[in-house]
PDB file of N, CA and C in Angstrom:
ATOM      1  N   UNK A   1      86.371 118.068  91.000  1.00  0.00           N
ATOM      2  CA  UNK A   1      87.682 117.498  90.677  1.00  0.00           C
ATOM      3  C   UNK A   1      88.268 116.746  91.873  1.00  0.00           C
ATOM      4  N   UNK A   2      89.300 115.789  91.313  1.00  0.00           N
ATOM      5  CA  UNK A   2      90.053 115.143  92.763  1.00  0.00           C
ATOM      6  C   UNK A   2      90.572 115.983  93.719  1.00  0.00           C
ATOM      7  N   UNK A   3      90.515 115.288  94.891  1.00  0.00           N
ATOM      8  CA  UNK A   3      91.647 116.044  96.066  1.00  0.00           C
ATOM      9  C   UNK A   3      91.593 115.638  96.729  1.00  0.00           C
ATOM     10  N   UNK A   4      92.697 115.887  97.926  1.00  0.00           N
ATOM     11  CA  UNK A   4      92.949 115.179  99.273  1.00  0.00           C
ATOM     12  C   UNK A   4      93.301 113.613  98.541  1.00  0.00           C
ATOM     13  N   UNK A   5      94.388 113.622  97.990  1.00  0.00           N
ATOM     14  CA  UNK A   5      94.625 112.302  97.599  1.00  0.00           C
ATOM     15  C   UNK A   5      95.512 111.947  99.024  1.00  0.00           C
ATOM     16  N   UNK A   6      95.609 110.055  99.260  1.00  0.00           N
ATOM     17  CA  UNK A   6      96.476 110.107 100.130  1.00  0.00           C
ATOM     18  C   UNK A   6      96.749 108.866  99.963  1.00  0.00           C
ATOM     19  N   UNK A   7      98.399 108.237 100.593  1.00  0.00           N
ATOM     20  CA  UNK A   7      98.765 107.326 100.070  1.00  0.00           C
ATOM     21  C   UNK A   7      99.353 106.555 101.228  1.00  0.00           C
ATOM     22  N   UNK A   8      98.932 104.960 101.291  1.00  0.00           N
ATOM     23  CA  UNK A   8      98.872 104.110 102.345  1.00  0.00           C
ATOM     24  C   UNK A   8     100.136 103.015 102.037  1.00  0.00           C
ATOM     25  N   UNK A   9     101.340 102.772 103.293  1.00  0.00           N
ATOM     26  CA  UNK A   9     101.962 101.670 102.601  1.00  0.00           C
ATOM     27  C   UNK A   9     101.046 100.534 102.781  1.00  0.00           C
ATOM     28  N   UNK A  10     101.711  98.853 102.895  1.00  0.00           N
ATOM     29  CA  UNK A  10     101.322  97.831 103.418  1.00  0.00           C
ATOM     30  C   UNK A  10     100.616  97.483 104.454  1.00  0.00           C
ATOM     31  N   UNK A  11     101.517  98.116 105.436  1.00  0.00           N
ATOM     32  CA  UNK A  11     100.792  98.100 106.987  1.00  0.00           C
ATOM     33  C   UNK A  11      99.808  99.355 107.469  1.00  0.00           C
ATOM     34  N   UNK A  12      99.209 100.270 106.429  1.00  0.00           N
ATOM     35  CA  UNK A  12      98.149 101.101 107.136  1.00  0.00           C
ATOM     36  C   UNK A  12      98.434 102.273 106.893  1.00  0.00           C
ATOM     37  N   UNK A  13      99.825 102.392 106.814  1.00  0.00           N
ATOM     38  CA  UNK A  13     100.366 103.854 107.496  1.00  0.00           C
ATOM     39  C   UNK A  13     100.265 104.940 106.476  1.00  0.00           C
ATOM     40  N   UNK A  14     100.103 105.922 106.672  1.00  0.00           N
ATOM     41  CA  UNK A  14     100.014 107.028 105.549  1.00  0.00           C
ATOM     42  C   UNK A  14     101.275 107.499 105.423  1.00  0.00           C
ATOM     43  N   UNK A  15     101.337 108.090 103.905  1.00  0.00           N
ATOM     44  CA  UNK A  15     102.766 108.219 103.333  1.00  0.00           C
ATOM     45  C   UNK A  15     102.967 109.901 103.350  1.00  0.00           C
ATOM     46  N   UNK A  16     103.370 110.487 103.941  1.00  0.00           N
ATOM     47  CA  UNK A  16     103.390 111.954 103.534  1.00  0.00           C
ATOM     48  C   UNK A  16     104.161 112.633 102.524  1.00  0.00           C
ATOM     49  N   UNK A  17     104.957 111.775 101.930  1.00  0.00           N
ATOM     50  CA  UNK A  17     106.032 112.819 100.668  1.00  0.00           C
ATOM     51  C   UNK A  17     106.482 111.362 100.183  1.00  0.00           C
ATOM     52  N   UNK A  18     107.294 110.621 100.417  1.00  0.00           N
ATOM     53  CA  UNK A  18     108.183 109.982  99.930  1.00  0.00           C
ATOM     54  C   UNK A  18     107.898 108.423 100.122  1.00  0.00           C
ATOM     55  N   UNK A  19     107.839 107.270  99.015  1.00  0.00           N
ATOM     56  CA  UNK A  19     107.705 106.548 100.297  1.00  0.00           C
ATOM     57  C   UNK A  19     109.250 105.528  99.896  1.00  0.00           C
ATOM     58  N   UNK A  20     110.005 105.431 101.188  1.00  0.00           N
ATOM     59  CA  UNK A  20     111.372 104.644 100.907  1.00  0.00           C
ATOM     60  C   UNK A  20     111.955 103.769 102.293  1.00  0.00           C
ATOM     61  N   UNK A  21     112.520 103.196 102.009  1.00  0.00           N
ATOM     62  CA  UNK A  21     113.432 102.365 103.043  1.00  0.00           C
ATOM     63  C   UNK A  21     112.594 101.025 102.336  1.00  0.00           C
ATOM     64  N   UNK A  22     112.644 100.804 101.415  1.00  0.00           N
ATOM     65  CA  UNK A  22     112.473  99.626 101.133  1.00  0.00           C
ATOM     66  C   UNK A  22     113.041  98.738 100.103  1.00  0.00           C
ATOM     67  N   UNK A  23     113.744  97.529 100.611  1.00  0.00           N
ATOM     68  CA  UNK A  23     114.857  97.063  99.960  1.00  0.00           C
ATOM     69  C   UNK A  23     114.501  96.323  98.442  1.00  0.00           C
ATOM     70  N   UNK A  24     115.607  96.083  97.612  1.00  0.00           N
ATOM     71  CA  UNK A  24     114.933  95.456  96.247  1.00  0.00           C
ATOM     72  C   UNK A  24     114.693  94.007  96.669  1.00  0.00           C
ATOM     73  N   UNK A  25     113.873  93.330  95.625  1.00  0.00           N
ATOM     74  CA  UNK A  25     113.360  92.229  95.681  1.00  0.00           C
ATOM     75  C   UNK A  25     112.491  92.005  96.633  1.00  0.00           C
ATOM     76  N   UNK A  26     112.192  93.038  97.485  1.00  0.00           N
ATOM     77  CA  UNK A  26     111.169  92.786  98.369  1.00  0.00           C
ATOM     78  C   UNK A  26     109.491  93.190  97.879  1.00  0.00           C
ATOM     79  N   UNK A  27     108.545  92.592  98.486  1.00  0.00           N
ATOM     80  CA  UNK A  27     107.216  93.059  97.869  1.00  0.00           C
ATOM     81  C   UNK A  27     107.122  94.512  98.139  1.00  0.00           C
ATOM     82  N   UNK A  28     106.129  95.279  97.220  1.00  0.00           N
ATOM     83  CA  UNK A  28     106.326  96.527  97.752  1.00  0.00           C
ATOM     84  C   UNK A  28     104.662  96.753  97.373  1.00  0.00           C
ATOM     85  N   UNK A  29     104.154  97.335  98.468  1.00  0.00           N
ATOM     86  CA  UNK A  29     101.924  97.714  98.008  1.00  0.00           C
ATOM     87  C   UNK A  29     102.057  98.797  98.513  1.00  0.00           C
ATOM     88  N   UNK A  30     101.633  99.527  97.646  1.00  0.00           N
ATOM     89  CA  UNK A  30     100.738 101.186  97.967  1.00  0.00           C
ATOM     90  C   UNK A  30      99.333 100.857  97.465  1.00  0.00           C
ATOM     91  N   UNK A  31      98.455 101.909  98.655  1.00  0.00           N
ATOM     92  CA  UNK A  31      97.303 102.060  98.094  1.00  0.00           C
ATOM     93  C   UNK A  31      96.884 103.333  98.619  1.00  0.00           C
ATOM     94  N   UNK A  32      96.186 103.990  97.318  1.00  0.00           N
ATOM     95  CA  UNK A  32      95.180 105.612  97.443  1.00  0.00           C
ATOM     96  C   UNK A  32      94.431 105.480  97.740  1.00  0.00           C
ATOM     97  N   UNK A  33      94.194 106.654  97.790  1.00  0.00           N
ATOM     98  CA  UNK A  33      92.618 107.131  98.455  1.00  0.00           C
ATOM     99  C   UNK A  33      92.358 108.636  97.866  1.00  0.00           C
ATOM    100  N   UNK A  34      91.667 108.927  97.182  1.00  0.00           N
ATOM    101  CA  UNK A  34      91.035 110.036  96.166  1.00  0.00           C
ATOM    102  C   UNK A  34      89.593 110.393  96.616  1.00  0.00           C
ATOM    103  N   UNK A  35      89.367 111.563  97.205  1.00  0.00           N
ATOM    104  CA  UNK A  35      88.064 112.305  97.081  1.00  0.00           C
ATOM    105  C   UNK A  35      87.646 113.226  96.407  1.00  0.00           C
ATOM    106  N   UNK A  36      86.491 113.272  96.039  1.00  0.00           N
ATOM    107  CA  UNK A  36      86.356 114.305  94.580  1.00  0.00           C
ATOM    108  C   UNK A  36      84.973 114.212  94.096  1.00  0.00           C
TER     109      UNK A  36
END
């Protein structure tokens, strides 16, 4: 089964709980990462 999911903003950084401070109309990219 999946695990160790983890979640990257734009610039690289890993997201640990929340991801915010980011204003409207602005672009917004997440990307996972799932092992399993």
């Amino acid at each position: 089964p999946p695990h160790q999911l983890k979640m990257y903003n734009n610039s690289g950084r890993e997201i640990d709980n929340v991801a915010s401070g980011y204003q409207v109309g602005n672009k917004l990219v997440l990307s996972c990462e799932v092992r399993g």
